[in-house]
C-alpha atoms as a PDB file:
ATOM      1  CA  UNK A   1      46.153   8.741  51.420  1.00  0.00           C
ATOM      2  CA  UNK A   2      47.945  12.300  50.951  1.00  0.00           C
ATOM      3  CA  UNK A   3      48.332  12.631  54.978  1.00  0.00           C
ATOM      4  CA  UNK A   4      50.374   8.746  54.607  1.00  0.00           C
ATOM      5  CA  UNK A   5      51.919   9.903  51.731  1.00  0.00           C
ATOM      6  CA  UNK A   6      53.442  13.105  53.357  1.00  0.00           C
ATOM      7  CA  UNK A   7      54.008  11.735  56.552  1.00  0.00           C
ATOM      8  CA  UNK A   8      55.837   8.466  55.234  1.00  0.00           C
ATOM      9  CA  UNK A   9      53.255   6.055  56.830  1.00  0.00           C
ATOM     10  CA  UNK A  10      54.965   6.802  60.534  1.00  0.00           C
ATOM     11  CA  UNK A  11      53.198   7.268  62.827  1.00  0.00           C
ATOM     12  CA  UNK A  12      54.445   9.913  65.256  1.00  0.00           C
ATOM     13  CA  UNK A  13      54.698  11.759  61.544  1.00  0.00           C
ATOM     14  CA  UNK A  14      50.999  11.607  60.925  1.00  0.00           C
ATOM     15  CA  UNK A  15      50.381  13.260  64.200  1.00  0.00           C
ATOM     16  CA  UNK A  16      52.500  16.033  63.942  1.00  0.00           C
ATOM     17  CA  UNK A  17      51.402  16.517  60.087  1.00  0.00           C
ATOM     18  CA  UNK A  18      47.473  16.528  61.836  1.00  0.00           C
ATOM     19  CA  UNK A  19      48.993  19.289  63.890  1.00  0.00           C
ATOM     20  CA  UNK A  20      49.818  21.398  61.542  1.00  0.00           C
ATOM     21  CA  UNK A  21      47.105  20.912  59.060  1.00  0.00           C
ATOM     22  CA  UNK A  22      44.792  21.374  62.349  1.00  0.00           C
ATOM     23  CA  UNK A  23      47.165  24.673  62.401  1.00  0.00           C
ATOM     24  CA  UNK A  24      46.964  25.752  58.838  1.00  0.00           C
ATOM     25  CA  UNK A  25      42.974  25.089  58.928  1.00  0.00           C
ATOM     26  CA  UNK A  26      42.121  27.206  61.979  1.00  0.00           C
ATOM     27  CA  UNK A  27      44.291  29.870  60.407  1.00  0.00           C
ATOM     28  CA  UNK A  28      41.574  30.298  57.129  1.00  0.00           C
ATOM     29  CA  UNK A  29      38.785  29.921  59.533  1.00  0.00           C
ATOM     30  CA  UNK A  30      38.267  26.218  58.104  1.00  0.00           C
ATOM     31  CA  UNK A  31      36.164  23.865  60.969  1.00  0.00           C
ATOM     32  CA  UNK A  32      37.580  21.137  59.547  1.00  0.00           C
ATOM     33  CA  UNK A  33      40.958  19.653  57.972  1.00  0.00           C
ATOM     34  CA  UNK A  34      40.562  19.642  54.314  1.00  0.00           C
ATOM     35  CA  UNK A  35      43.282  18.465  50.963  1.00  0.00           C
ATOM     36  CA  UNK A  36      44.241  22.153  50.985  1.00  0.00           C
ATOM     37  CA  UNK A  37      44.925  22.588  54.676  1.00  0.00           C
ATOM     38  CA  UNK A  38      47.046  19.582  54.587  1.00  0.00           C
ATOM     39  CA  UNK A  39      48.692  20.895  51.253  1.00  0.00           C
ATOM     40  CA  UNK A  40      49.295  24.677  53.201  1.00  0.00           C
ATOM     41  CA  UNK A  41      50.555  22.619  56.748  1.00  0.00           C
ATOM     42  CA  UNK A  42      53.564  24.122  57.540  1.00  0.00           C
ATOM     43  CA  UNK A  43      55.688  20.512  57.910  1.00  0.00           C
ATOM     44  CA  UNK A  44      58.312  18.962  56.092  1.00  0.00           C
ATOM     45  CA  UNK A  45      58.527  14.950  56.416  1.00  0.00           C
ATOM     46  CA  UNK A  46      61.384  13.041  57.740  1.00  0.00           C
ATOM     47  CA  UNK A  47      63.245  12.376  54.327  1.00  0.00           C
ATOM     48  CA  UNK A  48      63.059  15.947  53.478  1.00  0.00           C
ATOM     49  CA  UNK A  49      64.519  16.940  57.130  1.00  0.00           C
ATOM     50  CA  UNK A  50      67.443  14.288  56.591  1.00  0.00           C
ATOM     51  CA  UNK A  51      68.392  16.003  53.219  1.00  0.00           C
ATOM     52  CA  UNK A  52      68.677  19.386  54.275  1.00  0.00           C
ATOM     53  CA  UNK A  53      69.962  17.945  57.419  1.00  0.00           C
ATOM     54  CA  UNK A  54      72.669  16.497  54.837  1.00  0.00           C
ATOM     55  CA  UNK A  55      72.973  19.152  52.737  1.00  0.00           C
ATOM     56  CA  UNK A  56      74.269  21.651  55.290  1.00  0.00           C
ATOM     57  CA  UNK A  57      77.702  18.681  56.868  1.00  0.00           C
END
């Protein structure tokens, strides 16, 4: 549920959220993608992107 919820339920999203969180896991020495690695992932989702996106027109 939290990977849908930060990825927006798209797709392409939920694989580059994996990415990171596969990043942000490997990083603490983790073997597998936990709630916290996905938490740490280093990834901002598409509604957040189009604000600050926004924010700086």
């Amino acid at each position: 549920m939290l990977v849908a919820y930060r990825a927006e339920g798209v797709i392409g999203e939920v694989a580059a959220l994996l990415i990171a969180a596969t990043s942000a896991a490997l990083l603490t020495g983790a073997e597998h993608i936990s709630a916290d690695a996905i938490e740490a992932a280093e990834y901002q989702s598409p509604s957040v992107r189009r604000y600050l996106l926004e924010r700086e027109l």
